[in-house]
Every structure is written in structure tokens, then in C-alpha cells.
C-alpha atoms as a PDB file:
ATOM      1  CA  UNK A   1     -25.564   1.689 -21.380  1.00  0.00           C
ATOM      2  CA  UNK A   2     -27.186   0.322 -18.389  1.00  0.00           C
ATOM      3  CA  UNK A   3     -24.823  -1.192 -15.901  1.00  0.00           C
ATOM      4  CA  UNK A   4     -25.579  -3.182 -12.859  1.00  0.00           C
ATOM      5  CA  UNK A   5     -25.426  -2.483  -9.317  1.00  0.00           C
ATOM      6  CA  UNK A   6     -22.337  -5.243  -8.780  1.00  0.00           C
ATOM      7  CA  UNK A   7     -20.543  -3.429 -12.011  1.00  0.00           C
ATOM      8  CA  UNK A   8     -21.027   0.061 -10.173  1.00  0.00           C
ATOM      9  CA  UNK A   9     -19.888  -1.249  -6.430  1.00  0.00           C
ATOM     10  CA  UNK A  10     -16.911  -2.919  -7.945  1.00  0.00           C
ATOM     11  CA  UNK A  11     -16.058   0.756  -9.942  1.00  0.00           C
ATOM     12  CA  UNK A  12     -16.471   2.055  -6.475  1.00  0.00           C
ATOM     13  CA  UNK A  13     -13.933   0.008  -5.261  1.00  0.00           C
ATOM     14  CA  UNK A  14     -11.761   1.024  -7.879  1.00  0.00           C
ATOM     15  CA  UNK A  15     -11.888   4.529  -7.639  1.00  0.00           C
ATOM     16  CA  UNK A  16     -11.471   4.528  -3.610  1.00  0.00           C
ATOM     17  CA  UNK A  17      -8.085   2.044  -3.893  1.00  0.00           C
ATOM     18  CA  UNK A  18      -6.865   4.429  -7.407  1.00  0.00           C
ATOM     19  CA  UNK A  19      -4.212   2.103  -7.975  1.00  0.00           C
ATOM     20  CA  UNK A  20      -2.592   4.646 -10.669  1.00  0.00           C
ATOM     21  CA  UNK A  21      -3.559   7.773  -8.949  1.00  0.00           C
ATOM     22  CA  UNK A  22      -6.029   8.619 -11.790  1.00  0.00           C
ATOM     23  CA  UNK A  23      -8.686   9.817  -9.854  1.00  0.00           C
ATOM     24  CA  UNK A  24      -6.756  11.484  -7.400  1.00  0.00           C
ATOM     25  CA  UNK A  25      -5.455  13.304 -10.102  1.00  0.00           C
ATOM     26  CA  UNK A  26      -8.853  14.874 -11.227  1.00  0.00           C
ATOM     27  CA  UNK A  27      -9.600  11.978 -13.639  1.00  0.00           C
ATOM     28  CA  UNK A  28     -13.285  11.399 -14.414  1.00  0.00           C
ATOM     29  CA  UNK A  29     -15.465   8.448 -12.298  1.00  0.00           C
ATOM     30  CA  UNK A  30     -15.587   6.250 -14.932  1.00  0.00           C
ATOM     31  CA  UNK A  31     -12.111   6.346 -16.075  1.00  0.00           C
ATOM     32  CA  UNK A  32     -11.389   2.812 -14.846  1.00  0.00           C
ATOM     33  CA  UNK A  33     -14.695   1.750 -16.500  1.00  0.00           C
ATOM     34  CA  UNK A  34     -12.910  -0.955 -18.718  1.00  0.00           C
ATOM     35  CA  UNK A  35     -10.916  -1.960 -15.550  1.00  0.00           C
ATOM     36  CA  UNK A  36     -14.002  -2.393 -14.115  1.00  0.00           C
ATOM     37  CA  UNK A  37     -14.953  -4.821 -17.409  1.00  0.00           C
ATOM     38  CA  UNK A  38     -12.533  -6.414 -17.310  1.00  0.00           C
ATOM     39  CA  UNK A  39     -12.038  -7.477 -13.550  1.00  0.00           C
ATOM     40  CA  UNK A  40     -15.898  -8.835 -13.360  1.00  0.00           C
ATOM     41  CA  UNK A  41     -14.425 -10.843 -16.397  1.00  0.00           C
ATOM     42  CA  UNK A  42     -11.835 -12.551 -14.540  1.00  0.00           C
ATOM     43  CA  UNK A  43     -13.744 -13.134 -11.467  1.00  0.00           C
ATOM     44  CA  UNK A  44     -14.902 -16.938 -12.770  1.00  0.00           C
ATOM     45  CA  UNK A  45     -11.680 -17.884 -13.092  1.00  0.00           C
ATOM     46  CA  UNK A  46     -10.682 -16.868  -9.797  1.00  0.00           C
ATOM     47  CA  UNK A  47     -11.181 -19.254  -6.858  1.00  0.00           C
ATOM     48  CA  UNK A  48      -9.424 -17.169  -3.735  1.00  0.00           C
ATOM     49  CA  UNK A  49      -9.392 -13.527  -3.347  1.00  0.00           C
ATOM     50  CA  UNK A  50      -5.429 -13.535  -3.527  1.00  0.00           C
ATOM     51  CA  UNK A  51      -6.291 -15.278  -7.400  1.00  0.00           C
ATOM     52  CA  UNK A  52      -8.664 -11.731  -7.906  1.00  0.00           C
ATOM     53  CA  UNK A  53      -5.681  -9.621  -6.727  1.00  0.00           C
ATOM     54  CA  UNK A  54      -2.960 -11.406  -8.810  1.00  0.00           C
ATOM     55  CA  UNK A  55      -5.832 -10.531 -11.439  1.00  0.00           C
ATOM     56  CA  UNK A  56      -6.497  -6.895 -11.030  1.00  0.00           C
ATOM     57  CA  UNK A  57      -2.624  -6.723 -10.649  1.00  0.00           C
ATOM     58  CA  UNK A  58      -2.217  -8.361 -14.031  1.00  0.00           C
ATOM     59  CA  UNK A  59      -4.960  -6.259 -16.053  1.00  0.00           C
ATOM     60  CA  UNK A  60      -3.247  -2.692 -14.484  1.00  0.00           C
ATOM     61  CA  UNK A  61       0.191  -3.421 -16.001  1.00  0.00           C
ATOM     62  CA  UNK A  62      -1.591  -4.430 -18.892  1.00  0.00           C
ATOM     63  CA  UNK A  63      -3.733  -1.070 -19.216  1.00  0.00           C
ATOM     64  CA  UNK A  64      -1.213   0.886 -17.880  1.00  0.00           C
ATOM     65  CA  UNK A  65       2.227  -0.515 -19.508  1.00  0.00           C
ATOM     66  CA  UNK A  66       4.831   1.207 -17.785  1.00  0.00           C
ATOM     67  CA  UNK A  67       3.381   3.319 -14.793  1.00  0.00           C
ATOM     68  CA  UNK A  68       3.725   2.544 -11.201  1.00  0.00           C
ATOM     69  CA  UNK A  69       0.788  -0.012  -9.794  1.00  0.00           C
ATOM     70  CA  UNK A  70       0.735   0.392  -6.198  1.00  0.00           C
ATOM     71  CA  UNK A  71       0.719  -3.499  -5.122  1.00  0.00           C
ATOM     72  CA  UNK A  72      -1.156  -2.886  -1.729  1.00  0.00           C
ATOM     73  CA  UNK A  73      -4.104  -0.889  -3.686  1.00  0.00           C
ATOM     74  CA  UNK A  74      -4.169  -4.318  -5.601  1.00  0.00           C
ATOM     75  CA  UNK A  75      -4.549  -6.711  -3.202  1.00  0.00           C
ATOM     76  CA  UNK A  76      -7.210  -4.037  -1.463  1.00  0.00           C
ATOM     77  CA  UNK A  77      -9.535  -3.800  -4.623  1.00  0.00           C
ATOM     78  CA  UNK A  78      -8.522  -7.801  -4.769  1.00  0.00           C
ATOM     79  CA  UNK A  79     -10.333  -9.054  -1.041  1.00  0.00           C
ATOM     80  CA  UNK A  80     -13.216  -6.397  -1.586  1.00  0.00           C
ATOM     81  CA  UNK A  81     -14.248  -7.209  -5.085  1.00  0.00           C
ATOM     82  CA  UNK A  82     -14.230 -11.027  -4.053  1.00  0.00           C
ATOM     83  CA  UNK A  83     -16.093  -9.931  -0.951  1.00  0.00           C
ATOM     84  CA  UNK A  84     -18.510  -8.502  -3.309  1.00  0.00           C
ATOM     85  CA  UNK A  85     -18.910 -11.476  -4.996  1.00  0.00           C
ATOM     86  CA  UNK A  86     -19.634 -13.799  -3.151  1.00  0.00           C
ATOM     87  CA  UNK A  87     -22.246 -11.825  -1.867  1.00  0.00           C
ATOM     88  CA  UNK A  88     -23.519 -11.619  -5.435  1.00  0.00           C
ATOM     89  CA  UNK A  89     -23.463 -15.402  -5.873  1.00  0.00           C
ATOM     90  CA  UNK A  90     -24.857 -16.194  -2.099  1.00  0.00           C
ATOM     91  CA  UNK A  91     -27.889 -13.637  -3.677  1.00  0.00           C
ATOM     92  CA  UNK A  92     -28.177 -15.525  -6.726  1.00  0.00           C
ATOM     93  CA  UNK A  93     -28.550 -18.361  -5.020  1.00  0.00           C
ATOM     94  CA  UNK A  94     -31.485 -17.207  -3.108  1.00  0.00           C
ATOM     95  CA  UNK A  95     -32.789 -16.508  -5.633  1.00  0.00           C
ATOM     96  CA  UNK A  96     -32.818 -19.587  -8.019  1.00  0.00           C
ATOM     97  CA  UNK A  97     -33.943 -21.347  -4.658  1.00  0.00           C
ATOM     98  CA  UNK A  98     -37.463 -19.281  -4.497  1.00  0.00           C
ATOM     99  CA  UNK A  99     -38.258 -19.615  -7.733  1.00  0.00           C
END
């Protein structure tokens, strides 16, 4: 499968906050792949960064039911993913506008 370059910066920022200590713990790169999914999901129904952290938050107690989330790794992956983003849509933009 062919991802994009946003899809592989955001996994980036996943594996660098390891909210679950995954990849710290010798896990593969892509092991919070679906994570990954499913936080570019979410993003269009976010309008603040805070509403992407209360997001990833949400989707790691969901994937990973009863172990420890470490809050602060949240609200990290939370203001860089949005940070991300908006680059993403300031691009688009620039885009639609040349063409």
C-alpha cells in the first residue's frame, strides 16, 4: 500500500511521543499504523489542537483497553499532528489557487 507523505510524518510523530511504550519496547515502526488511520480520520472533526489531543487520547484507550496512556505524550502527538495539518491544508490551498 502506498501511503502519503502527511500519513508517514504523522506515524513519525507517533512513534517519537510512544504513548504506550510500544516502540520503546522493540515494537516494529508501523505498529501504530492503524493509530495513525485512524487519527488522520478524526482530524475533520477537530477544530483546535486540544480537540486532536482529546482525539488521539480517545482512540489509545480504545486500542489499548486497559494499559497506561501517558496523557502528556497525548497532548504532544495532539499540537504536532494539528501543526501538520494545517500545513497540509495551507498547501492544498496553494494549490487549488494555481490551478
Amino acid at each position: 500500500m502506498i501511503y502519503s507523505k502527511f500519513w508517514y510524518d504523522v506515524l513519525f510523530v507517533l512513534n517519537s511521543a510512544d504513548p504506550v511504550g510500544l516502540i520503546g519496547g522493540g515494537a516494529p515502526q508501523d505498529e501504530y499504523a492503524s493509530e495513525c488511520d485512524m487519527i488522520i480520520s478524526s482530524l475533520k472533526a477537530c477544530e483546535t489542537s486540544e480537540d486532536l489531543s482529546n482525539s488521539v487520547l480517545e482512540i489509545f484507550k480504545r486500542q489499548f483497553g486497559g494499559v497506561e496512556i501517558d496523557l502528556n505524550s497525548c497532548k504532544e502527538i495532539g499540537g504536532k499532528v494539528w501543526i501538520l495539518w494545517q500545513k497540509k491544508i495551507k498547501q492544498e490551498e496553494r494549490r487549488n489557487l494555481i490551478k
